[in-house]
Protein backbone atom coordinates (compact mmCIF):
# COMPACT_ATOMS: atom_id res chain seq x y z
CA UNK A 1 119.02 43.42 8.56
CA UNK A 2 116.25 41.65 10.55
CA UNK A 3 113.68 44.27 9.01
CA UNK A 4 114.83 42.95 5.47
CA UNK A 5 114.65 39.44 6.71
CA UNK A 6 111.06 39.66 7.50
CA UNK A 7 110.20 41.53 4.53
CA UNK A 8 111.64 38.25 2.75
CA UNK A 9 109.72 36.25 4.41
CA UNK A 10 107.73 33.87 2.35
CA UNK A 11 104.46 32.25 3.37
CA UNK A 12 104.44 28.31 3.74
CA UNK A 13 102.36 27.03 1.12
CA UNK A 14 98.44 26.54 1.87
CA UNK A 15 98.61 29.58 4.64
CA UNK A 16 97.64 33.10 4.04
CA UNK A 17 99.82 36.31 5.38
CA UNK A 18 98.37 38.42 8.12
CA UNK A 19 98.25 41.39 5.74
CA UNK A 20 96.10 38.99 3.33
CA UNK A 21 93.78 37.94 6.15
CA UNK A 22 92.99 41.59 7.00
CA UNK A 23 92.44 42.35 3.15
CA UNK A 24 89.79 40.00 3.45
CA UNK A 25 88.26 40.62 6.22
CA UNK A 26 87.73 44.50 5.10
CA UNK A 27 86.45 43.40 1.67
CA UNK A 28 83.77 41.77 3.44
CA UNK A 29 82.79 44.29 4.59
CA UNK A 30 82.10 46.89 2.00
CA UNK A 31 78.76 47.95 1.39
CA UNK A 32 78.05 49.34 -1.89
CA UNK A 33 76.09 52.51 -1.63
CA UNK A 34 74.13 54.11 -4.47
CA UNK A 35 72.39 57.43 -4.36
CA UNK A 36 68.92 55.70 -3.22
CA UNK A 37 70.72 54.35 0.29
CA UNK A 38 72.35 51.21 0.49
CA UNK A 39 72.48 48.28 -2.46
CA UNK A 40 71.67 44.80 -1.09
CA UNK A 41 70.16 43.42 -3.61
CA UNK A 42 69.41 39.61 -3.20
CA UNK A 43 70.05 36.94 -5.52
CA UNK A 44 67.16 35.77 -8.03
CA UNK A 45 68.10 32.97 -7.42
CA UNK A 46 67.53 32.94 -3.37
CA UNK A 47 64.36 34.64 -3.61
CA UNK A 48 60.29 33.11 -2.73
CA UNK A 49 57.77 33.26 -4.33
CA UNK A 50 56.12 36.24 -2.61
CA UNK A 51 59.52 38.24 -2.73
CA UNK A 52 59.36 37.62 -6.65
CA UNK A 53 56.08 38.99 -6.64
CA UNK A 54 57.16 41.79 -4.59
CA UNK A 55 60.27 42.46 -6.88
CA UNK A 56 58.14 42.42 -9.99
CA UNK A 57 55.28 45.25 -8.57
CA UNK A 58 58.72 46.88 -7.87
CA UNK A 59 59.61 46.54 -11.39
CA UNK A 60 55.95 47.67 -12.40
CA UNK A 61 56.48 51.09 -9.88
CA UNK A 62 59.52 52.16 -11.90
CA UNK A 63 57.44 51.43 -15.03
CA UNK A 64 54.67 54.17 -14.10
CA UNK A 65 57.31 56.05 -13.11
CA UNK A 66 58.81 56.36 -16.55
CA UNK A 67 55.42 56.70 -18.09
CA UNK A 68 54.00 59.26 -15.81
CA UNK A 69 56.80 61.83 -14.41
CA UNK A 70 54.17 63.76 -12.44
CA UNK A 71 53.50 60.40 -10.17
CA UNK A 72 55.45 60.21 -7.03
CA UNK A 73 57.30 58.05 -5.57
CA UNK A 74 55.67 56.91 -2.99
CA UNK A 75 51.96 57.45 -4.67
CA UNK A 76 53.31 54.91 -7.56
CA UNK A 77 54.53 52.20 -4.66
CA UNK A 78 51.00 52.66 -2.80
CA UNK A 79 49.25 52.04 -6.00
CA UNK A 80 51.38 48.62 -6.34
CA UNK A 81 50.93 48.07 -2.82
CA UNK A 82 54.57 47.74 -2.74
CA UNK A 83 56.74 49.36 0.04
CA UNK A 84 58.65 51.63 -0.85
CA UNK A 85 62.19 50.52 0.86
CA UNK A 86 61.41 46.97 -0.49
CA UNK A 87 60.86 48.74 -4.08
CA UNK A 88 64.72 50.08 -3.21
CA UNK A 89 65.86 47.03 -1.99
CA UNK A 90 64.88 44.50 -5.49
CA UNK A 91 65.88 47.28 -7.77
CA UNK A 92 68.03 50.21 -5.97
CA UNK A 93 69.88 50.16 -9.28
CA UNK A 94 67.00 51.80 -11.35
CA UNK A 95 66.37 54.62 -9.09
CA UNK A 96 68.10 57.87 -8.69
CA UNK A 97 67.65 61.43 -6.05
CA UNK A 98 66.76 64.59 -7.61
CA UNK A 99 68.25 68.31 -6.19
CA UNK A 100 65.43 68.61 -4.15
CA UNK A 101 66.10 64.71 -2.47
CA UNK A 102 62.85 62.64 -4.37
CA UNK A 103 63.07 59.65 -5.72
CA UNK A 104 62.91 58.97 -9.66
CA UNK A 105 63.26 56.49 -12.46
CA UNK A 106 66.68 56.59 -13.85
CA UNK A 107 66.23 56.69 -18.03
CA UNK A 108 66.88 53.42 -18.62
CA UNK A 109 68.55 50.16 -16.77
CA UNK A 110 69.96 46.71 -17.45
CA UNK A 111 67.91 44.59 -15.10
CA UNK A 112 67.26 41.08 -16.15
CA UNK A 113 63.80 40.04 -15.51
CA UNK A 114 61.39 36.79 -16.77
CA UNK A 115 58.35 37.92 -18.29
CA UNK A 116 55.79 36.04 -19.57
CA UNK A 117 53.00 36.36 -22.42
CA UNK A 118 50.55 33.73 -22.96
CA UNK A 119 50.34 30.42 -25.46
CA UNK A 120 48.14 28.73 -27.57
CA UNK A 121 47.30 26.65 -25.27
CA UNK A 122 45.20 26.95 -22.01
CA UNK A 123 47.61 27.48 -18.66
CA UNK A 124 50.55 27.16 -20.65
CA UNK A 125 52.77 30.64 -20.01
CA UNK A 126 55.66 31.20 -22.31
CA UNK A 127 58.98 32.60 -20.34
CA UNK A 128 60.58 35.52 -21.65
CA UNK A 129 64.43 36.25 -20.34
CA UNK A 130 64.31 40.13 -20.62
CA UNK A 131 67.82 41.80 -20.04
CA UNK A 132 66.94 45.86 -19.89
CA UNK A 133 63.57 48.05 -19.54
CA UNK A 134 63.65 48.46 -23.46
CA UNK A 135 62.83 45.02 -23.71
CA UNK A 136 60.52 44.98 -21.34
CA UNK A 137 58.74 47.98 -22.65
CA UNK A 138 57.88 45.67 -25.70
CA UNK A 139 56.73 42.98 -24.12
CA UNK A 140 54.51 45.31 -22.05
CA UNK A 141 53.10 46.90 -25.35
CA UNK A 142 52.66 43.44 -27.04
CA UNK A 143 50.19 43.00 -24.25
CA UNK A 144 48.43 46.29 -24.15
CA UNK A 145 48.11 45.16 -27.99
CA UNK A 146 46.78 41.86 -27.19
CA UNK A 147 44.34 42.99 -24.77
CA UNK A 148 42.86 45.60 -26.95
CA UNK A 149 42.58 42.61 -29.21
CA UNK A 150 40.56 40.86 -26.65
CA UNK A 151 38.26 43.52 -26.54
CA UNK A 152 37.45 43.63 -30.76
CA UNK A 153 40.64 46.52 -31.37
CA UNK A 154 43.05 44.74 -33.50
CA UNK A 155 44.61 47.99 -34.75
CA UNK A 156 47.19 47.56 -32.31
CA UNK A 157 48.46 44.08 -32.95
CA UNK A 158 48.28 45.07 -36.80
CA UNK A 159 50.87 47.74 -36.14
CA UNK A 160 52.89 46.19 -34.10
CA UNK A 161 56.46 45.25 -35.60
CA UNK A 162 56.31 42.23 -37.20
CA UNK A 163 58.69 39.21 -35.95
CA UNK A 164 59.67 40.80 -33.06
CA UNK A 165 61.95 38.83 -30.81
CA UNK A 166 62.48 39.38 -27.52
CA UNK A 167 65.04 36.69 -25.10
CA UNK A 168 64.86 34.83 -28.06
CA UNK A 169 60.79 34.45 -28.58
CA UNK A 170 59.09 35.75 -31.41
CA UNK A 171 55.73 37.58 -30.77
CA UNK A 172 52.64 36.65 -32.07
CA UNK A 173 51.00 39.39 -34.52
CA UNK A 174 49.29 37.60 -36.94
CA UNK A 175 45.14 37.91 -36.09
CA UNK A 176 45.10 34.30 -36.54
CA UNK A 177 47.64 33.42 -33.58
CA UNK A 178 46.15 35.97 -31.61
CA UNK A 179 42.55 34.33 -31.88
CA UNK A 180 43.95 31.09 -30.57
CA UNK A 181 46.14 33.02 -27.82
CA UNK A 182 42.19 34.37 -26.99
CA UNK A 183 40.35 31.16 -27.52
CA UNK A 184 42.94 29.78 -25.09
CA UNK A 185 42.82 32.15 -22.49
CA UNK A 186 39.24 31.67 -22.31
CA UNK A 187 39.87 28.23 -21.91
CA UNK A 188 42.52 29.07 -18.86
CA UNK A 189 41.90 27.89 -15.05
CA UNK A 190 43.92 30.68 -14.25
CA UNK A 191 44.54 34.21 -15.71
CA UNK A 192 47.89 36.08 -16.37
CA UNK A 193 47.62 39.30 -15.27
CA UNK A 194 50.05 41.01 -17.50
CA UNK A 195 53.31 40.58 -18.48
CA UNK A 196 54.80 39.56 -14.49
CA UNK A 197 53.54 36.12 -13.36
CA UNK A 198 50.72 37.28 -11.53
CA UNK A 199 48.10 34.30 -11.89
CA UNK A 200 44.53 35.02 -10.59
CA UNK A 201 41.14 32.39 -10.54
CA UNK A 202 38.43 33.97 -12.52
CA UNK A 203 35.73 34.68 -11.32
């Protein structure tokens, strides 16, 4: 009888059982764990400045690590001068361990990252909310396209799709936009080195 009293029992309202209390406690606890080592992947949000830029050579690593499967792991971290653990750390998520224990790119990934392209105007960068590595892929090419612009190839930017949008921003293709995207970069105090907001003085 008294065990079936207790299991009666109801908790006063506004306090927590002891069985609830421990529930908590262990949830706390739990470590997610992906095949790369532990996932404790910080907030965007709670992040500097330098540990964005760190997060987005990350992001860059996995990129020449889908574009060149012959580059290493490490080799594609060194040339980002990006650690490799912190490369795990910002994007654990997008990596994966062969048979044979080395690291590689998973296919593809749903990682939300701001890119950036430039504007018609001088200094002014234009956001773009990216939301998986096919979007970012396009953004990456637009630039490759741009650039080749810059230096007289315009076959590039010709082909590329037309009205294109990406986060919700339409990329420029028409020659004429892309002249004053050109004129205005010219104009720049700073320079944006690719599609990541990596700003550099000219020199």
């Amino acid at each position: 009888m008294a065990r079936r009293r207790r299991e009666r029992q109801k908790v006063a309202p506004g306090k927590v059982s002891p069985g609830a209390r421990n529930n908590k406690s262990r949830t706390k606890k739990v470590i997610h764990r992906t095949s790369t080592g532990v996932n404790v992947t910080p907030r965007l949000a709670d992040l500097t400045p330098r540990s964005l830029s760190a997060r987005s050579r990350s992001l860059q690593v996995l990129s020449d690590l889908r574009r060149d499967p012959s580059l290493t792991f490490s080799q594609a971290a060194e040339n980002r001068s990006v650690d490799r653990g912190t490369a795990r750390k910002y994007i654990s998520s997008a990596f994966r361990r062969d048979d044979s224990g080395r690291v590689k790119a998973r296919p593809s990934d749903r990682i939300r990252e701001t890119m950036f392209i430039p504007s018609t105007k001088p200094d002014e960068r234009i956001p773009i909310r990216t939301k998986s590595n096919k979007e970012r892929q396009l953004v990456g090419q637009w630039h490759t396209a741009k650039n080749a612009a810059a230096n007289g190839d315009f076959s590039l930017i010709r082909a590329f799709p037309k009205n294109t949008f990406v986060g919700g921003v339409r990329l420029p293709t028409s020659p004429f936009e892309i002249h004053k995207i050109l004129t205005a970069e010219a104009e720049a105090e700073t320079k944006l080195e690719g599609p990541y907001r990596t700003l550099a003085r000219p020199a």
